[in-house]
Each structure stands twice: as structure tokens, then as C-alpha cells.
C-alpha atoms as a PDB file:
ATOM      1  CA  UNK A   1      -2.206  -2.961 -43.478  1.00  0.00           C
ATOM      2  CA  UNK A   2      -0.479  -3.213 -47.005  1.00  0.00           C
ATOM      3  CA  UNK A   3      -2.604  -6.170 -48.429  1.00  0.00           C
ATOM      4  CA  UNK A   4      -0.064  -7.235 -50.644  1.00  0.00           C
ATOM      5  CA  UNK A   5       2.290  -7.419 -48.410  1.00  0.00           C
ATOM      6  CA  UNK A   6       0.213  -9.218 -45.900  1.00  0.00           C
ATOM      7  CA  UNK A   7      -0.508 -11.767 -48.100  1.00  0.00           C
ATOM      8  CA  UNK A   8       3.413 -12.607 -49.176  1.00  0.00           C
ATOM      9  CA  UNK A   9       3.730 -13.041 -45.093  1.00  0.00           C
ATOM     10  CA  UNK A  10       0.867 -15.302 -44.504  1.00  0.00           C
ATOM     11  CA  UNK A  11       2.757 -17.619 -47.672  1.00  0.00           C
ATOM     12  CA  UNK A  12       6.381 -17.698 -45.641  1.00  0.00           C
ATOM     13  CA  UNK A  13       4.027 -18.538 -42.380  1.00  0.00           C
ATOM     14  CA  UNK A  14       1.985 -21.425 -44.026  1.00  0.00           C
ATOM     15  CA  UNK A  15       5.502 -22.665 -45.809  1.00  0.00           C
ATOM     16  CA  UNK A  16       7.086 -22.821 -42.470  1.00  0.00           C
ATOM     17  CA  UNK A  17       4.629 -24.499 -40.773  1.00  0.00           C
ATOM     18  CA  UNK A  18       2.478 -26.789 -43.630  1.00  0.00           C
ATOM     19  CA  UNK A  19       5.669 -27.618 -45.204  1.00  0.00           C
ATOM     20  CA  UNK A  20       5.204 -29.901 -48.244  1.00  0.00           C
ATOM     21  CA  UNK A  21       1.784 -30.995 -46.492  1.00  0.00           C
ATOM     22  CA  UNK A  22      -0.286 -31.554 -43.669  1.00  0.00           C
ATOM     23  CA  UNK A  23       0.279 -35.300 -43.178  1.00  0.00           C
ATOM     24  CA  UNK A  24      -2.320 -35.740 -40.009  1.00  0.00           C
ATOM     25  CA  UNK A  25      -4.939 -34.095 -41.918  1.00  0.00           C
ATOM     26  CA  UNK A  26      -4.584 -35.159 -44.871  1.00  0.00           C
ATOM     27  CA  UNK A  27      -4.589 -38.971 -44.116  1.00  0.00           C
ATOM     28  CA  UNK A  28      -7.418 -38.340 -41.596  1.00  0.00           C
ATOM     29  CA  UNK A  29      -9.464 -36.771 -44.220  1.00  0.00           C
ATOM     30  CA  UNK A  30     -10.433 -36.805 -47.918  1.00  0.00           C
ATOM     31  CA  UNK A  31     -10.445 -33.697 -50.289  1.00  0.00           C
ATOM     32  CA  UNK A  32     -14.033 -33.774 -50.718  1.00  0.00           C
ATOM     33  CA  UNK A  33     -14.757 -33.966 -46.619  1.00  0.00           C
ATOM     34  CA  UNK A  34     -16.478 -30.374 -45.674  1.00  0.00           C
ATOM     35  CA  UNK A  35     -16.799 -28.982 -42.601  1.00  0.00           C
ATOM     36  CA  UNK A  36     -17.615 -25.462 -40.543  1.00  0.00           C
ATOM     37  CA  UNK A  37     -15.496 -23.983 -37.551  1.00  0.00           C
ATOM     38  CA  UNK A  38     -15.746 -21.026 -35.569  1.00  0.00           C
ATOM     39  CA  UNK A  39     -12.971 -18.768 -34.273  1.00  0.00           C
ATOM     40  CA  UNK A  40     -13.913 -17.773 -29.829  1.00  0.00           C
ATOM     41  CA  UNK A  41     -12.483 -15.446 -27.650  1.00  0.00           C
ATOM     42  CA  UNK A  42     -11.353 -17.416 -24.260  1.00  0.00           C
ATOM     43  CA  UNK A  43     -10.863 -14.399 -22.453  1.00  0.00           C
ATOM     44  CA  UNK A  44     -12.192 -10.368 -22.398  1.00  0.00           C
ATOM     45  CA  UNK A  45      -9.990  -7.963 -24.782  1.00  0.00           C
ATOM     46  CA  UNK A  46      -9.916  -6.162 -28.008  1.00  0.00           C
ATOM     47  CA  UNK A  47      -9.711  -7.461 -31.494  1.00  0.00           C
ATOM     48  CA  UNK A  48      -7.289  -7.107 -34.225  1.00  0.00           C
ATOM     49  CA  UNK A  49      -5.796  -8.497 -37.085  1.00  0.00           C
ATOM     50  CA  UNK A  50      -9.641 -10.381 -37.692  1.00  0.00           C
ATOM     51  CA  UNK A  51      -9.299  -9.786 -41.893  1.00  0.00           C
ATOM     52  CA  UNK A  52      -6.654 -11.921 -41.957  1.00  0.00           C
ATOM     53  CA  UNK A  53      -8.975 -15.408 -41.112  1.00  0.00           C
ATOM     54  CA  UNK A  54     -10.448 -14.893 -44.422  1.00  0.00           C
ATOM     55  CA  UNK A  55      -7.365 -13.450 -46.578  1.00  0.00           C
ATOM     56  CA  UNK A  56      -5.402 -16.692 -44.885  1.00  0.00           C
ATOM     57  CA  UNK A  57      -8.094 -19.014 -45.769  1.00  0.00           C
ATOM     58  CA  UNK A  58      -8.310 -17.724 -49.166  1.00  0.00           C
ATOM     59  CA  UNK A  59      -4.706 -18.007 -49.896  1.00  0.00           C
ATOM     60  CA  UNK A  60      -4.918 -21.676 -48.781  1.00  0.00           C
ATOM     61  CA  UNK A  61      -7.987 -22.793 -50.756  1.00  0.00           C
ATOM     62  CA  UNK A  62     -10.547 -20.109 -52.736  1.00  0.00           C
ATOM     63  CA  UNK A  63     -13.469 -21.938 -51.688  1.00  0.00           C
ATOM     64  CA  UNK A  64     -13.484 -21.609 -48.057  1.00  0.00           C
ATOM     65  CA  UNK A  65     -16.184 -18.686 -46.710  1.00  0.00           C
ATOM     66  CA  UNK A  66     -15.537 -17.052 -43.871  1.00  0.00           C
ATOM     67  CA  UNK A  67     -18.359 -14.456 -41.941  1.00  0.00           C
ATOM     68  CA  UNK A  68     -16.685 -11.954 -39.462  1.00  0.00           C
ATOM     69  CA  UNK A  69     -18.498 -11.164 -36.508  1.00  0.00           C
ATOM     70  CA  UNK A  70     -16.256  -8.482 -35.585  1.00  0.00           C
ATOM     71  CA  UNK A  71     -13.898  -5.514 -36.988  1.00  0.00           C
ATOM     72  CA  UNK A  72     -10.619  -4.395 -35.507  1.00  0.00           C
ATOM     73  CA  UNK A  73     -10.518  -2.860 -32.874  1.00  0.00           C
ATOM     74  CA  UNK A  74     -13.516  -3.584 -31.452  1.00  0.00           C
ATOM     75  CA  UNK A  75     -14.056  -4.755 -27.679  1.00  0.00           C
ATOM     76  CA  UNK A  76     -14.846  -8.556 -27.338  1.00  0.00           C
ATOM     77  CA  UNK A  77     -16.032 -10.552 -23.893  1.00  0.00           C
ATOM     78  CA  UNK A  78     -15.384 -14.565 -22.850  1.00  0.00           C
ATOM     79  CA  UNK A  79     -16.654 -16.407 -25.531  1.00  0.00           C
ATOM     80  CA  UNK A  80     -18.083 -14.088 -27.994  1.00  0.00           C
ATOM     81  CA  UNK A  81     -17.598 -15.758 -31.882  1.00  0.00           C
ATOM     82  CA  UNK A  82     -15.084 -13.352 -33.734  1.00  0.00           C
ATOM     83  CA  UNK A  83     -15.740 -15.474 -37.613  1.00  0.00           C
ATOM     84  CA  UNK A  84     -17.044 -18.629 -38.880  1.00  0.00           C
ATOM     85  CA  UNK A  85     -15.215 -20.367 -41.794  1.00  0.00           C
ATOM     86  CA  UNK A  86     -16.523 -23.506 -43.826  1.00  0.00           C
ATOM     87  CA  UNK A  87     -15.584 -24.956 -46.568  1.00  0.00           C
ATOM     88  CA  UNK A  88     -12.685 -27.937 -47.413  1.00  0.00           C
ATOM     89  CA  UNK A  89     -11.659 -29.825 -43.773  1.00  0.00           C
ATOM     90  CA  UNK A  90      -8.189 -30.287 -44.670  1.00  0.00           C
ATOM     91  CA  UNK A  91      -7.061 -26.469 -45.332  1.00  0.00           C
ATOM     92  CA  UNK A  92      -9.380 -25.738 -42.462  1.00  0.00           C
ATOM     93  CA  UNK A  93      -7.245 -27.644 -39.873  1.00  0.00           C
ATOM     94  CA  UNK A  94      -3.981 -26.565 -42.061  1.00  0.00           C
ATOM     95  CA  UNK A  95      -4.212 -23.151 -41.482  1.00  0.00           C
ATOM     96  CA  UNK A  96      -5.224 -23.088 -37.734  1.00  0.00           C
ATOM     97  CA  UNK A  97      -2.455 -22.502 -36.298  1.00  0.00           C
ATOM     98  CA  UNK A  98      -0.921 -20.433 -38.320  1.00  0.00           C
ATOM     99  CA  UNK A  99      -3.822 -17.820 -38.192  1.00  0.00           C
ATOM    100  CA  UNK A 100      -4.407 -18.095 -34.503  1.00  0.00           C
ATOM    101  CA  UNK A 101      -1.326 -17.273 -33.746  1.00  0.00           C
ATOM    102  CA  UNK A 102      -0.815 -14.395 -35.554  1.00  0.00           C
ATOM    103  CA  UNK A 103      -4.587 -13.359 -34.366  1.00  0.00           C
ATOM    104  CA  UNK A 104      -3.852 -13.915 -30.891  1.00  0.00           C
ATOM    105  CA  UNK A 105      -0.791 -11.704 -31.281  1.00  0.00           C
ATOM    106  CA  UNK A 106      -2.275  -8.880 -33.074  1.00  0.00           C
ATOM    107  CA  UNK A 107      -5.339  -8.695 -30.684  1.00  0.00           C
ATOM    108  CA  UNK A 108      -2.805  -9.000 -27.472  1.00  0.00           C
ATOM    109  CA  UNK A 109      -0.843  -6.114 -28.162  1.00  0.00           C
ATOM    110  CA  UNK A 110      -3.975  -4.582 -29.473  1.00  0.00           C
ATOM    111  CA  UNK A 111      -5.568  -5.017 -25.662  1.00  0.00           C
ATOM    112  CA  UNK A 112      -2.260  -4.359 -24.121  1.00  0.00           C
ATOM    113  CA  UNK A 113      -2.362  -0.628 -25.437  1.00  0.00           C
ATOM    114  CA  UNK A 114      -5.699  -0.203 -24.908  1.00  0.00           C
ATOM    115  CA  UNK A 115      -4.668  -1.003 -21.054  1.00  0.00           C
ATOM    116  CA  UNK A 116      -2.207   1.790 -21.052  1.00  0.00           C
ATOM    117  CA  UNK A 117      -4.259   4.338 -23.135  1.00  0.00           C
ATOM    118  CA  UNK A 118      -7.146   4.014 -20.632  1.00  0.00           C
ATOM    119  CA  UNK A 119      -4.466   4.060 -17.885  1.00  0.00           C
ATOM    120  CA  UNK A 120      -3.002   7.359 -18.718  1.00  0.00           C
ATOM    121  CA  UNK A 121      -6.651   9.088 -19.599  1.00  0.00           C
ATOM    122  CA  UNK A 122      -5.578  11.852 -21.028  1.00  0.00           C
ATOM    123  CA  UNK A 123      -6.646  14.124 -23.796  1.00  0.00           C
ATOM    124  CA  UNK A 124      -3.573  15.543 -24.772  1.00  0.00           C
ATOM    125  CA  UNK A 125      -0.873  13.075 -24.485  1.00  0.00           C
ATOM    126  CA  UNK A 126      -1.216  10.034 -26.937  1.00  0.00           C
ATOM    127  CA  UNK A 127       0.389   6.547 -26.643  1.00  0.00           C
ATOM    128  CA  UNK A 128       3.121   4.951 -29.551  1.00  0.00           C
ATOM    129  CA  UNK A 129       4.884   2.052 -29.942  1.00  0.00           C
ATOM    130  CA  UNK A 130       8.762   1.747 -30.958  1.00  0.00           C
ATOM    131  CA  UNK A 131      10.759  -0.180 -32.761  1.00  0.00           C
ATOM    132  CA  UNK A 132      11.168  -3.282 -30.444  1.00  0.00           C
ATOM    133  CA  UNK A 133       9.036  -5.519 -32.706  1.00  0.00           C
ATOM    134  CA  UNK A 134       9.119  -8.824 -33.448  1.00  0.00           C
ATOM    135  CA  UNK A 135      11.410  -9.426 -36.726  1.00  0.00           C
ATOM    136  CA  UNK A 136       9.499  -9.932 -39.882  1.00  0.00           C
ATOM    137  CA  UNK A 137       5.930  -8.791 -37.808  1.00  0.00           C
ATOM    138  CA  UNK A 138       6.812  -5.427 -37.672  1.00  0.00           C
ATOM    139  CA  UNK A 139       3.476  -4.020 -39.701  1.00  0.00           C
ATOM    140  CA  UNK A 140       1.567  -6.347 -38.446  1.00  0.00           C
ATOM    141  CA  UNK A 141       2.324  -5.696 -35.044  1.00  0.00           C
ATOM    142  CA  UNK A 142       2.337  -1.820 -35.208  1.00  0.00           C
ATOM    143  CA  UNK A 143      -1.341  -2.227 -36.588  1.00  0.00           C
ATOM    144  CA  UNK A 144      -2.427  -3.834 -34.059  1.00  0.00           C
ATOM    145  CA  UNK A 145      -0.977  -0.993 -31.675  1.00  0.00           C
ATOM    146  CA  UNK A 146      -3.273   1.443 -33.738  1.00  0.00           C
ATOM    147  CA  UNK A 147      -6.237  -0.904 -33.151  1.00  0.00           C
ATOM    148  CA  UNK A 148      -5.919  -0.364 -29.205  1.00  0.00           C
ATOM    149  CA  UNK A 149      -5.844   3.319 -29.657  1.00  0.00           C
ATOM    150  CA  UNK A 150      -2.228   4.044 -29.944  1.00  0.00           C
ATOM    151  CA  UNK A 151       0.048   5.987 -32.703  1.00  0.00           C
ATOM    152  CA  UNK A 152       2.437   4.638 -34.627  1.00  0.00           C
ATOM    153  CA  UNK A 153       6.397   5.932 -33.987  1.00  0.00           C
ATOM    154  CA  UNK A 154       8.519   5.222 -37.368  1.00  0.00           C
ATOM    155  CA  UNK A 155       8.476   2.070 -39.071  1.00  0.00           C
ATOM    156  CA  UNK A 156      12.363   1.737 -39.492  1.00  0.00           C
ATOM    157  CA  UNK A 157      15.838   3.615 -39.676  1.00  0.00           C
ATOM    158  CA  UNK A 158      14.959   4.719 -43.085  1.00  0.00           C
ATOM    159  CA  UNK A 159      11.565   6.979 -42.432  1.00  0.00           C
ATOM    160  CA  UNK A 160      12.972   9.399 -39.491  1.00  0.00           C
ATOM    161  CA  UNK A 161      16.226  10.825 -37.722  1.00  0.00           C
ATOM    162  CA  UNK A 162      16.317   9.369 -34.416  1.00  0.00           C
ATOM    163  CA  UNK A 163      19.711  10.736 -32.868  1.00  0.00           C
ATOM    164  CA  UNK A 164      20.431   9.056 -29.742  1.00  0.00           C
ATOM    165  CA  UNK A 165      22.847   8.598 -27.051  1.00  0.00           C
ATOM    166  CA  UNK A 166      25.324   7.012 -28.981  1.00  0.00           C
ATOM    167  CA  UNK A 167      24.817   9.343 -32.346  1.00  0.00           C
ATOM    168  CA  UNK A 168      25.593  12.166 -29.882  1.00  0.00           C
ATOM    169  CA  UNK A 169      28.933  10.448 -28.013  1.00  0.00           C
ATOM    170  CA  UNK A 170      30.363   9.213 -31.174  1.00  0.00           C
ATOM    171  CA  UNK A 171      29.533  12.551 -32.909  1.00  0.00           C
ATOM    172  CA  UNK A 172      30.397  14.944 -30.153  1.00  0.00           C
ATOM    173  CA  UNK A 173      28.179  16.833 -29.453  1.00  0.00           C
ATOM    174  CA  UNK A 174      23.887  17.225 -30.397  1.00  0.00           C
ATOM    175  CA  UNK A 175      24.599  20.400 -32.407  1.00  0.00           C
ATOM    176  CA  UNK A 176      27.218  18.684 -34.764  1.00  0.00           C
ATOM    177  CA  UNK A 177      24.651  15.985 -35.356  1.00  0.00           C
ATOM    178  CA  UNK A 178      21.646  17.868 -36.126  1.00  0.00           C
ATOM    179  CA  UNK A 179      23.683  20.073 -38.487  1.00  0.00           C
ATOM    180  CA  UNK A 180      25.029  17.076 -39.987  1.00  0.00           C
ATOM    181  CA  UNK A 181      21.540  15.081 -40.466  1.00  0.00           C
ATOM    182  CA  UNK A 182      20.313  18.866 -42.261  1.00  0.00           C
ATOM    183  CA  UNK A 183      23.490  19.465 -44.253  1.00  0.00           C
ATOM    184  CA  UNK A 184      22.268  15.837 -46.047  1.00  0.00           C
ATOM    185  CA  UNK A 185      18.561  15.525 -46.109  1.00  0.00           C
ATOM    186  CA  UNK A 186      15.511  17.324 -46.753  1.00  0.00           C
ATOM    187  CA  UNK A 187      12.928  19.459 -45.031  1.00  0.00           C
ATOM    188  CA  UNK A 188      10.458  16.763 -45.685  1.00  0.00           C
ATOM    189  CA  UNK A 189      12.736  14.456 -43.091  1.00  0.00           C
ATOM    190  CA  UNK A 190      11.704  15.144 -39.545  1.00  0.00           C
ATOM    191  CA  UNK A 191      15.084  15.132 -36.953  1.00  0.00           C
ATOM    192  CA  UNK A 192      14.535  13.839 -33.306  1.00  0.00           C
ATOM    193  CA  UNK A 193      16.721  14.227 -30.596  1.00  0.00           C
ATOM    194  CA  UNK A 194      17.083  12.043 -27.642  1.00  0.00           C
ATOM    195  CA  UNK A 195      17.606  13.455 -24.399  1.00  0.00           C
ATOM    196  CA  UNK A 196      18.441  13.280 -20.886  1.00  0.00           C
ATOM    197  CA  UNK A 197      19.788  16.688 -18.927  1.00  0.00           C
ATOM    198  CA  UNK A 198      18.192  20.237 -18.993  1.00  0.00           C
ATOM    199  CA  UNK A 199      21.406  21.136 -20.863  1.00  0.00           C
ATOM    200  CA  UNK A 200      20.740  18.659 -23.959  1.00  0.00           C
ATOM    201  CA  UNK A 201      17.006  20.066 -24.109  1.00  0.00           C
ATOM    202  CA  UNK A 202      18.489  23.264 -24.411  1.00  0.00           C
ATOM    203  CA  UNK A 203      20.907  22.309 -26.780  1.00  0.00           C
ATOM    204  CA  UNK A 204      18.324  19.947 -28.903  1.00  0.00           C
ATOM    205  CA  UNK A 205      15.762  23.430 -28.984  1.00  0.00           C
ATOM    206  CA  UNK A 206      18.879  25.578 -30.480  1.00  0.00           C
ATOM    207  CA  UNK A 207      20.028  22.873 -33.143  1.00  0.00           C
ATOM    208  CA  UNK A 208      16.490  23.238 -34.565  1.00  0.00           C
ATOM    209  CA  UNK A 209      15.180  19.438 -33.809  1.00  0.00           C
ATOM    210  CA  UNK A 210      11.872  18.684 -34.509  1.00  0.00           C
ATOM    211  CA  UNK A 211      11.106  16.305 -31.718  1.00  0.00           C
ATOM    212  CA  UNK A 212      12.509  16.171 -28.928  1.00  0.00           C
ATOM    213  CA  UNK A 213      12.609  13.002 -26.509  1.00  0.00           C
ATOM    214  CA  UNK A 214      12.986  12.560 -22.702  1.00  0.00           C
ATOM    215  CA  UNK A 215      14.638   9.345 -21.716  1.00  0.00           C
ATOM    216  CA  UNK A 216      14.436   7.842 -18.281  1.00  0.00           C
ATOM    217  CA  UNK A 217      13.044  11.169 -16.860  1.00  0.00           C
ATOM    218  CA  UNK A 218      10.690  11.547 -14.217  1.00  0.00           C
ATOM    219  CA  UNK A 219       7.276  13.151 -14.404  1.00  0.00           C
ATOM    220  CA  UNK A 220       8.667  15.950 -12.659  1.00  0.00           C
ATOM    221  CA  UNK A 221      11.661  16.180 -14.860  1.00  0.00           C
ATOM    222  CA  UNK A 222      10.034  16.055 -17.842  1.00  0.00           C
ATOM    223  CA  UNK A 223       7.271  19.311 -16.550  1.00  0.00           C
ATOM    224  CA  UNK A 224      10.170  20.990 -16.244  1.00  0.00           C
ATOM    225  CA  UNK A 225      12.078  19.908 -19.770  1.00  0.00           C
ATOM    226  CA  UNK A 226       8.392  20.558 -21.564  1.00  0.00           C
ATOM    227  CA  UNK A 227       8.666  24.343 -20.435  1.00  0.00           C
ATOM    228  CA  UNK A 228      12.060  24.279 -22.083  1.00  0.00           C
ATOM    229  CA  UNK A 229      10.963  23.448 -25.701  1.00  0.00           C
ATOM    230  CA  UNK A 230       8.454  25.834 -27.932  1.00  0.00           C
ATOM    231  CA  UNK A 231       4.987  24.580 -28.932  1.00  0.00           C
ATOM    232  CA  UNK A 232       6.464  24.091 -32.643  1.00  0.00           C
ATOM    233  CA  UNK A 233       8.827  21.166 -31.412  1.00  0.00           C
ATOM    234  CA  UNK A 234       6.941  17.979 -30.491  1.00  0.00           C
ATOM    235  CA  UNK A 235       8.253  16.468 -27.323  1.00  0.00           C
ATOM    236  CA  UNK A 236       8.217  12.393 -26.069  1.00  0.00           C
ATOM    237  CA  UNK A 237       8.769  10.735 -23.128  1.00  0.00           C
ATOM    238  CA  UNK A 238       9.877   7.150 -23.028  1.00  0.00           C
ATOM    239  CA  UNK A 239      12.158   5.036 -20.255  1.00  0.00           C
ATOM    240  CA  UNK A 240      10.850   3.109 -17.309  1.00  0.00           C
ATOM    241  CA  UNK A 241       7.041   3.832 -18.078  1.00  0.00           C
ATOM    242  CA  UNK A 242       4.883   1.340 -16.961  1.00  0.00           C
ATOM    243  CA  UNK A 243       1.068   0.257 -16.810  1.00  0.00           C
ATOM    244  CA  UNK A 244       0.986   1.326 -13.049  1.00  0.00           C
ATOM    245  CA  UNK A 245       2.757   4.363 -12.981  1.00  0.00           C
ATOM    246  CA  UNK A 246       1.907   5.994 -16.406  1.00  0.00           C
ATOM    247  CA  UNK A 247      -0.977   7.551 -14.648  1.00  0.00           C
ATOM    248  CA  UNK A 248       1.523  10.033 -13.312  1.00  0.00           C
ATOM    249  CA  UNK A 249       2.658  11.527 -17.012  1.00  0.00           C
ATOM    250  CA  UNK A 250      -0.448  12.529 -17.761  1.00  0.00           C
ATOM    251  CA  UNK A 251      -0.572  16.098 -16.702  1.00  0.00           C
ATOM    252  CA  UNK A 252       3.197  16.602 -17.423  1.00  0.00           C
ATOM    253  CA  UNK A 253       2.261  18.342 -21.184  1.00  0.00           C
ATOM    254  CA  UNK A 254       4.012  15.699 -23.075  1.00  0.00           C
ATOM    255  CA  UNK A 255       2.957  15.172 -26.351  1.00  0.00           C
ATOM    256  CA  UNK A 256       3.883  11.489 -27.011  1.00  0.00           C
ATOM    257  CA  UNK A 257       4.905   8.471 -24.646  1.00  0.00           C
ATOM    258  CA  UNK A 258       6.121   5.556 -26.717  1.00  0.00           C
ATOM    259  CA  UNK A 259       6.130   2.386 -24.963  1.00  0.00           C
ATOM    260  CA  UNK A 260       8.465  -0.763 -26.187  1.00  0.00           C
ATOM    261  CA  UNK A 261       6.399  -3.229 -23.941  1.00  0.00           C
ATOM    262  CA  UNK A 262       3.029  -2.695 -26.475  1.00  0.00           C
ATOM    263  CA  UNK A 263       4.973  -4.858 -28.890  1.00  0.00           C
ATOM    264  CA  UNK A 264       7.849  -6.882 -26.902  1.00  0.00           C
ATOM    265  CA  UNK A 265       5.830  -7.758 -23.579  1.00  0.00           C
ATOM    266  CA  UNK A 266       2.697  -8.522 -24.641  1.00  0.00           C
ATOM    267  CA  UNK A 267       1.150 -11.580 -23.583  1.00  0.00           C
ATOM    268  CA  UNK A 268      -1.230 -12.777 -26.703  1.00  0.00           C
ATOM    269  CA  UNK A 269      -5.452 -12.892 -26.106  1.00  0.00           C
ATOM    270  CA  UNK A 270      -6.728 -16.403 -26.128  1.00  0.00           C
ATOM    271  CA  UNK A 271      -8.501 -17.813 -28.920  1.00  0.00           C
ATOM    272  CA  UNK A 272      -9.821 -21.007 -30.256  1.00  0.00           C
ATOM    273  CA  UNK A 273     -10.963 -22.558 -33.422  1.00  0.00           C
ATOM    274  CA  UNK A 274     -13.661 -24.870 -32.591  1.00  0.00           C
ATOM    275  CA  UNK A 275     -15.413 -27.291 -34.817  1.00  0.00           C
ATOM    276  CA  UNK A 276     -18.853 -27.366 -34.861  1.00  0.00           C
END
């Protein structure tokens, strides 16, 4: 994650929710009160997003220490510690909620993808996210997808050619679009073509896309579509792929299956702060 950029978030996310000040905590407490807390998994899972308990606490008040107990990515049971923080009790208690909840995202679509990477078990075939992020958590949330063991798909409109459905109907055709998109931009701009019929493969393989998607196929469909395109064109599958079915792509020879529900479905891993 862009550091910089991580840190201009966590400001908008303490401004929304800290506000002018935190009035419990700060009329419960004095500025000189001290005090140590530690950040627990509730449930089994795996980690991510852990650097940002002390890059949080930092931004809130410089002389708060935090020890992490665990790194991205890694696997963590019922009530294992992830990080201990000490230091002022009012920023302590000010940033809680704030940082769990962004934690407890991150790690939830971190163990969600894990789910489906061990689900599909294959060797060939890797797992990516889409675009169906939450607004303004986009890197944050596609990190976390990387921490589970996925890939990364592109980050917006403005770092890859995605022509879909409705590219193709308003332009007319797959061929007009593709020559359109290379007419424009450079070879350093990868073009990806969404399709759904053996005749748009065909069509997609001829207009020279790069990648070439599957949508809504079945696994049978798409061992036949794969056949279609050459080894030099990398080929996705996406549409009605689940957790309990996604076990039955795995020896179709696709070379990507991007998922939506890793970012827009998943439920977040419990975690506490708890005083000690």
C-alpha cells in the first residue's frame, strides 16, 4: 500500500468519526492518564491491513508504541493477540474504532479469498478481484485481496481497456472497438474483451485483444472457448462463480477468475481492542 496515501485516508476517517473531539473520553480522562491495550482475533482467519494500528496511532498522537504480533497475510486462530499499543488513554480509545474497522475489513476480505483460493486448488488458474469495491477503500481493499492469495484486476477505468457488453452494442460490433481503442492508445495499454458466444471469442482472437473474458459461461463452455484463443492471449472467467461451485473451473485452463464477492460480500473478521 501507497503509505502516503494511506495516511491522508486514515485523516478523512478519524475527521469523520473524532470530529472536533472525543467528548466521552476526554471528560473521562486526563491528558496525562496512560494506559496499554491489545488488539484479539474473536474468530479463526487471516490477517491484513495490521501496519495500519501503528501508522493510525501515530497519526493521532507520536507517542503511542505499538508491537505487532503478526504480518499480513498471515493465518491467525480464536484469540491469538495481533498488536499491543500503549501510550496516551484518550487517543487510545479515539482511534478504536476507526482502526478496527478498517482492520476487520481488510482481514475479512483477506480470509474470504483465501476461502476461494483454497477452494479452487489449482496451480494454474489464479484468483482476482474487480472493481466492485467499496468507494474511497478501493487500495485498501484490493490489498487485502493480495494478502489472501489473490491478484489484483485493474485499479480503475484509467489503467486498462475493459470493452464490455455495452462498449460492443453501442459500438457495433467487437472489431470496431478494438480497432478503435488501438487507433488511440499505445502498445503499453493492454485491451480486454468481454465475452459471451463462441462467435465473440472468435471475433475477440481476430481483433488482436489481449485478454479475453468469459462471462456467465459454464465450466464446460469456457473448455471449449479456452481452445479457441492462442496461449499469447490471457483468458478470464467471471459470472455466477461461487465458493461452492468454483471447484468445478479448475481444470477448465483458464488463466484468471475474478470474483466481485472478495470485495462486495465479504463479511469482516472479528476483532477487539481490549484493555489490559
Amino acid at each position: 500500500m501507497n503509505e502516503l496515501k494511506l495516511k491522508e485516508l486514515l485523516k478523512q476517517f478519524f475527521l469523520e468519526d473524532i470530529g472536533e473531539r472525543d467528548i466521552t473520553s476526554e471528560t473521562i480522562f486526563s491528558r496525562e492518564d496512560e494506559g496499554r491495550a491489545i488488539f484479539v482475533t474473536k474468530e479463526d482467519g487471516i490477517i491484513a491491513g495490521v501496519s495500519i494500528i501503528d501508522i493510525g496511532y501515530k497519526l493521532l498522537h507520536p507517542s503511542i508504541t505499538c508491537q505487532l504480533y503478526k504480518r499480513d497475510g498471515e493465518s491467525v486462530k480464536k484469540g491469538e493477540v495481533i498488536a499491543v499499543v500503549s501510550g496516551p488513554t484518550i487517543p487510545i480509545l479515539s482511534g478504536e474504532r476507526v482502526i478496527l474497522n478498517i482492520l476487520q475489513r481488510m482481514s475479512g476480505i483477506a480470509t474470504l479469498t483465501n476461502r476461494a483460493v483454497r477452494a479452487l486448488n489449482s496451480n494454474h488458474t489464479r484468483i482476482c478481484d474487480t472493481r466492485k469495491t467499496t468507494p474511497g477503500l478501493r487500495m485498501l481493499e484490493k490489498y487485502a485481496v493480495t494478502c489472501g492469495g489473490g491478484y489484483n484486476h485493474r485499479f480503475g477505468l484509467y489503467d486498462g481497456v475493459m470493452i464490455k457488453d455495452n462498449h460492443i452494442a453501442f459500438c457495433g460490433s467487437i472489431t470496431k472497438a478494438v480497432e478503435r481503442v488501438r487507433s488511440q492508445l499505445g502498445h503499453m495499454v493492454k485491451i480486454e474483451v468481454e465475452t459471451e458466444t463462441k462467435q465473440q471469442v472468435i471475433e475477440a482472437v481476430e481483433a488482436g485483444a489481449d485478454v479475453i473474458m468469459f462471462d456467465n459461461r459454464t465450466p464446460e463452455e469456457i473448455r471449449e472457448f479456452v481452445q479457441l484463443v492462442p496461449p499469447s492471449i490471457i483468458t478470464e472467467a467471471s459470472g455466477g462463480i461461487t465458493l461452492e461451485n468454483i471447484a468445478q473451473y479448475r481444470d477448465t485452463g483458464v488463466d484468471y477468475i475474478s470474483l466481485g464477492m472478495l470485495t462486495h460480500s465479504a463479511k469482516a473478521l472479528d476483532i477487539s481492542l481490549n484493555v489490559q
